[in-house]
C-alpha atoms as a PDB file:
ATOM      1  CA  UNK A   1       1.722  14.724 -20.440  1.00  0.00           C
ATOM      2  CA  UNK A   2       3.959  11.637 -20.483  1.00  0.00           C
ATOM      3  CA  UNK A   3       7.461  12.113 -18.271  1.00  0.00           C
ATOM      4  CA  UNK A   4      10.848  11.259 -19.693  1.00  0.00           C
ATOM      5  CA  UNK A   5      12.340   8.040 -19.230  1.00  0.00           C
ATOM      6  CA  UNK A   6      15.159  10.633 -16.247  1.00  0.00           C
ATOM      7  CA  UNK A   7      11.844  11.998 -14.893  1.00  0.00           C
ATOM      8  CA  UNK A   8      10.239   8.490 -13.510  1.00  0.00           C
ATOM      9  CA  UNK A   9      13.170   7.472 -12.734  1.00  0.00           C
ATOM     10  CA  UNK A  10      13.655  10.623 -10.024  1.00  0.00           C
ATOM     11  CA  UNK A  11      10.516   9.965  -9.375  1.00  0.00           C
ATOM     12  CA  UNK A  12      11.135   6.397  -8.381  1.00  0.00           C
ATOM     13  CA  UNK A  13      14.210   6.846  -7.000  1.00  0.00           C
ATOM     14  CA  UNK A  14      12.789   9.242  -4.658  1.00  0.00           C
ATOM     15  CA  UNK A  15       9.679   6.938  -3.381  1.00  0.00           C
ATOM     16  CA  UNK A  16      12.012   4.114  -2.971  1.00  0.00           C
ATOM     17  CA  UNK A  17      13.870   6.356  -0.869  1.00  0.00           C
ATOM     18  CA  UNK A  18      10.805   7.530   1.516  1.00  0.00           C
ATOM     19  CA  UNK A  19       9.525   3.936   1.706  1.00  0.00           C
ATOM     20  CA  UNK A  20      12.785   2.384   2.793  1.00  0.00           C
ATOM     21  CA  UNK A  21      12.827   5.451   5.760  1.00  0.00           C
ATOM     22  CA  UNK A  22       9.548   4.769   6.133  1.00  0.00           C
ATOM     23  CA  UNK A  23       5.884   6.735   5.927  1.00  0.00           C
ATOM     24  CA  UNK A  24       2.779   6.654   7.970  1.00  0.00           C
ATOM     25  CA  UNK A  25      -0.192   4.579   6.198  1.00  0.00           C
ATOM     26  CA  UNK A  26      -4.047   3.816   7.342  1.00  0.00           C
ATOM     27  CA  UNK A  27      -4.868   0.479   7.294  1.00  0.00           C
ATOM     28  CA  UNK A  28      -8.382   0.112   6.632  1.00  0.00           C
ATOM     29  CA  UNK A  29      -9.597  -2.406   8.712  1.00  0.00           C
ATOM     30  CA  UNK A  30     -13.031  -4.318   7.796  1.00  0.00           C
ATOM     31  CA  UNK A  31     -15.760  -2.368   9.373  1.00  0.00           C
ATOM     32  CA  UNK A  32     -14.107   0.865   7.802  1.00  0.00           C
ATOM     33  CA  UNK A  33     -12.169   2.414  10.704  1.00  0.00           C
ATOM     34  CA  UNK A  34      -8.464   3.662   9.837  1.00  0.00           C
ATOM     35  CA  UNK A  35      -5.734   1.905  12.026  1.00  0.00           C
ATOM     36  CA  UNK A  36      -2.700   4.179  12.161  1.00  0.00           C
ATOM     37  CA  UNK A  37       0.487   2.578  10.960  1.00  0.00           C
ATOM     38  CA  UNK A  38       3.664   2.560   9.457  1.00  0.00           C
ATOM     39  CA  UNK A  39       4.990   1.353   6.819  1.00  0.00           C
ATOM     40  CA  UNK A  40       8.745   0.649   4.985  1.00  0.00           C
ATOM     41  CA  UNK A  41      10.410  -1.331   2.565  1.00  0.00           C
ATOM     42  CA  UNK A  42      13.990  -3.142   4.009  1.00  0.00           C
ATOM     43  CA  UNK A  43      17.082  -2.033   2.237  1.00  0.00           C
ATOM     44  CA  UNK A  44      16.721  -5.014  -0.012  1.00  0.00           C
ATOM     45  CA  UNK A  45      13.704  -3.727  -1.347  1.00  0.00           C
ATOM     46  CA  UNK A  46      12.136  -7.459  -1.381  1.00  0.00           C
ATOM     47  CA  UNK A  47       9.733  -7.185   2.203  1.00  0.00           C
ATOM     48  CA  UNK A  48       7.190  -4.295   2.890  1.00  0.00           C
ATOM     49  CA  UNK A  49       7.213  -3.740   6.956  1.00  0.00           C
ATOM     50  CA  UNK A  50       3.684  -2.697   8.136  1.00  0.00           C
ATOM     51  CA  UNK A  51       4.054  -1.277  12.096  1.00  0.00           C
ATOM     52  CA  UNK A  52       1.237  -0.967  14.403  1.00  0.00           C
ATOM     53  CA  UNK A  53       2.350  -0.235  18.084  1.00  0.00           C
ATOM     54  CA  UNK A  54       4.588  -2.939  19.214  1.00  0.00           C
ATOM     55  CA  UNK A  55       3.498  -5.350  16.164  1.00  0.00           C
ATOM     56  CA  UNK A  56       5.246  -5.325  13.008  1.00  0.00           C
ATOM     57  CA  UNK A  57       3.930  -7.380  10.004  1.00  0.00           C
ATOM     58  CA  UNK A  58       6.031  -8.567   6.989  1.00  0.00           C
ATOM     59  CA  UNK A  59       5.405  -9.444   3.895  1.00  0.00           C
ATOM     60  CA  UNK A  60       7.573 -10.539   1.385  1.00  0.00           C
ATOM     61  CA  UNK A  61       6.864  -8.946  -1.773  1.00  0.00           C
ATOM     62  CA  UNK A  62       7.280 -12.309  -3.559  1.00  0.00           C
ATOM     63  CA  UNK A  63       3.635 -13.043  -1.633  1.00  0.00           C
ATOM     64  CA  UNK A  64       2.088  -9.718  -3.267  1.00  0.00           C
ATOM     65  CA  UNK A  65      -0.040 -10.950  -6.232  1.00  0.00           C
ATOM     66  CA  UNK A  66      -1.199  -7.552  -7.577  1.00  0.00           C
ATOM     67  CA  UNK A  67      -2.367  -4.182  -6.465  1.00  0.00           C
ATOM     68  CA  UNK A  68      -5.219  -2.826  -6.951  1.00  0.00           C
ATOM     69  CA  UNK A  69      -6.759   0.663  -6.648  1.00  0.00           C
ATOM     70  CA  UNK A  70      -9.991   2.016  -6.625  1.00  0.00           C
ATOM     71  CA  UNK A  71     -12.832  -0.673  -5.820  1.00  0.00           C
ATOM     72  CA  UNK A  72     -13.068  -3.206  -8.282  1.00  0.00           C
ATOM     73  CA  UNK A  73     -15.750  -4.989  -8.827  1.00  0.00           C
ATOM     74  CA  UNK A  74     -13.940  -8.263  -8.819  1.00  0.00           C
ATOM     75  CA  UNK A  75     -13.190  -7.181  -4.731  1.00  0.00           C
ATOM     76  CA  UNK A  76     -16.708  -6.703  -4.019  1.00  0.00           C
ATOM     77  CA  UNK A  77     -16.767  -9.922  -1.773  1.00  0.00           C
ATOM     78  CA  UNK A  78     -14.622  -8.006   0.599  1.00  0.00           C
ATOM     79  CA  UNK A  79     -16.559  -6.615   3.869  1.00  0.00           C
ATOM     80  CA  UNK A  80     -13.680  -3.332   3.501  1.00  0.00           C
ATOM     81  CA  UNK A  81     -15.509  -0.203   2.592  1.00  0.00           C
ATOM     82  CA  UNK A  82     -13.268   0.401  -0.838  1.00  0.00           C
ATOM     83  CA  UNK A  83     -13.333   3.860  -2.259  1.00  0.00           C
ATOM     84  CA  UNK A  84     -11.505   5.725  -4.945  1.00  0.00           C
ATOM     85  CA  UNK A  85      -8.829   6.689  -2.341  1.00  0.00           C
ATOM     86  CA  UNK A  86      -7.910   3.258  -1.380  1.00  0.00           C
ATOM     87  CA  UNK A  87      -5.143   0.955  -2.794  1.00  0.00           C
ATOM     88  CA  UNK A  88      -5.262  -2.890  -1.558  1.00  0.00           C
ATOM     89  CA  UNK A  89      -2.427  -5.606  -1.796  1.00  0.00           C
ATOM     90  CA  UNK A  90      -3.913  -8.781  -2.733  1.00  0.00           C
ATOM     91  CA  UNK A  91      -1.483 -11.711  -1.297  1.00  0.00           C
ATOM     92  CA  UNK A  92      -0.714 -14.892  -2.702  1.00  0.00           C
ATOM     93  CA  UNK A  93      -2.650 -16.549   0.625  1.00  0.00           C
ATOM     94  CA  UNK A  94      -6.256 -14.815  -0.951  1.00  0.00           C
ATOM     95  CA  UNK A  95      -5.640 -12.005   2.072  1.00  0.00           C
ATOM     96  CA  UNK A  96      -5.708  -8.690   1.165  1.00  0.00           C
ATOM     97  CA  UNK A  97      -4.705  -5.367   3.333  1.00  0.00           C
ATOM     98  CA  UNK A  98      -6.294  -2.278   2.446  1.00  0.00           C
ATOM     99  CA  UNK A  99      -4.647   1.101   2.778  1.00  0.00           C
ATOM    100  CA  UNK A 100      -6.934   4.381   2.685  1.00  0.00           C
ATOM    101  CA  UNK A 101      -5.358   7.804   0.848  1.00  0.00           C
ATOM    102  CA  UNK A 102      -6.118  11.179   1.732  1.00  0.00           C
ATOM    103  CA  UNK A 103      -7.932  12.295  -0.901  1.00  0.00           C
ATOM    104  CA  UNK A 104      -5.745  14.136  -3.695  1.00  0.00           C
ATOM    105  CA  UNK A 105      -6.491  17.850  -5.068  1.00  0.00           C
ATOM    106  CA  UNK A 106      -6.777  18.172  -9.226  1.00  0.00           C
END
């Protein structure tokens, strides 16, 4: 059932909120393993942080071109093992970073 125009924005509100503290991710890398990381928006909301160990990688969101769940067929030239739990950020450079869900219960 749709959700009122208050309800999304709670709901908003509230992932804004945990992405700006931050969340653990998996990035999945190419040959299907899941790297630990994690991940936050800046106050500014306008660059996603992705942290592995010592190594932080920014992106500006300006660079993010879409994102796209699932595995599309218009994706299938990546070597990333896409499944139904995935969601991948496809940059303005032609990269794209992969993240891998745990699957959700109905």
């Amino acid at each position: 059932e749709p959700k009122s125009p208050a309800e999304v924005k709670k709901l908003v509100k509230e992932f804004v909120r945990q992405m700006v503290k931050g969340r653990e991710m998996g990035v999945l890398r190419a040959d299907g393993a899941l790297k630990p990381v994690l991940c936050g928006l800046t106050r500014t909301l306008d660059v996603f942080r992705i942290k592995a160990g010592s190594d932080t990688r920014k992106v500006k969101l300006s660079e993010v071109m879409r994102v796209v769940h699932g595995s599309p067929e218009d994706l299938d030239d990546l070597e990333t093992p896409l499944d139904d739990s995935c969601s991948t950020l496809e940059l303005d450079s032609s990269e794209c970073i992969s993240f891998k869900f745990a699957e959700r219960k109905a």
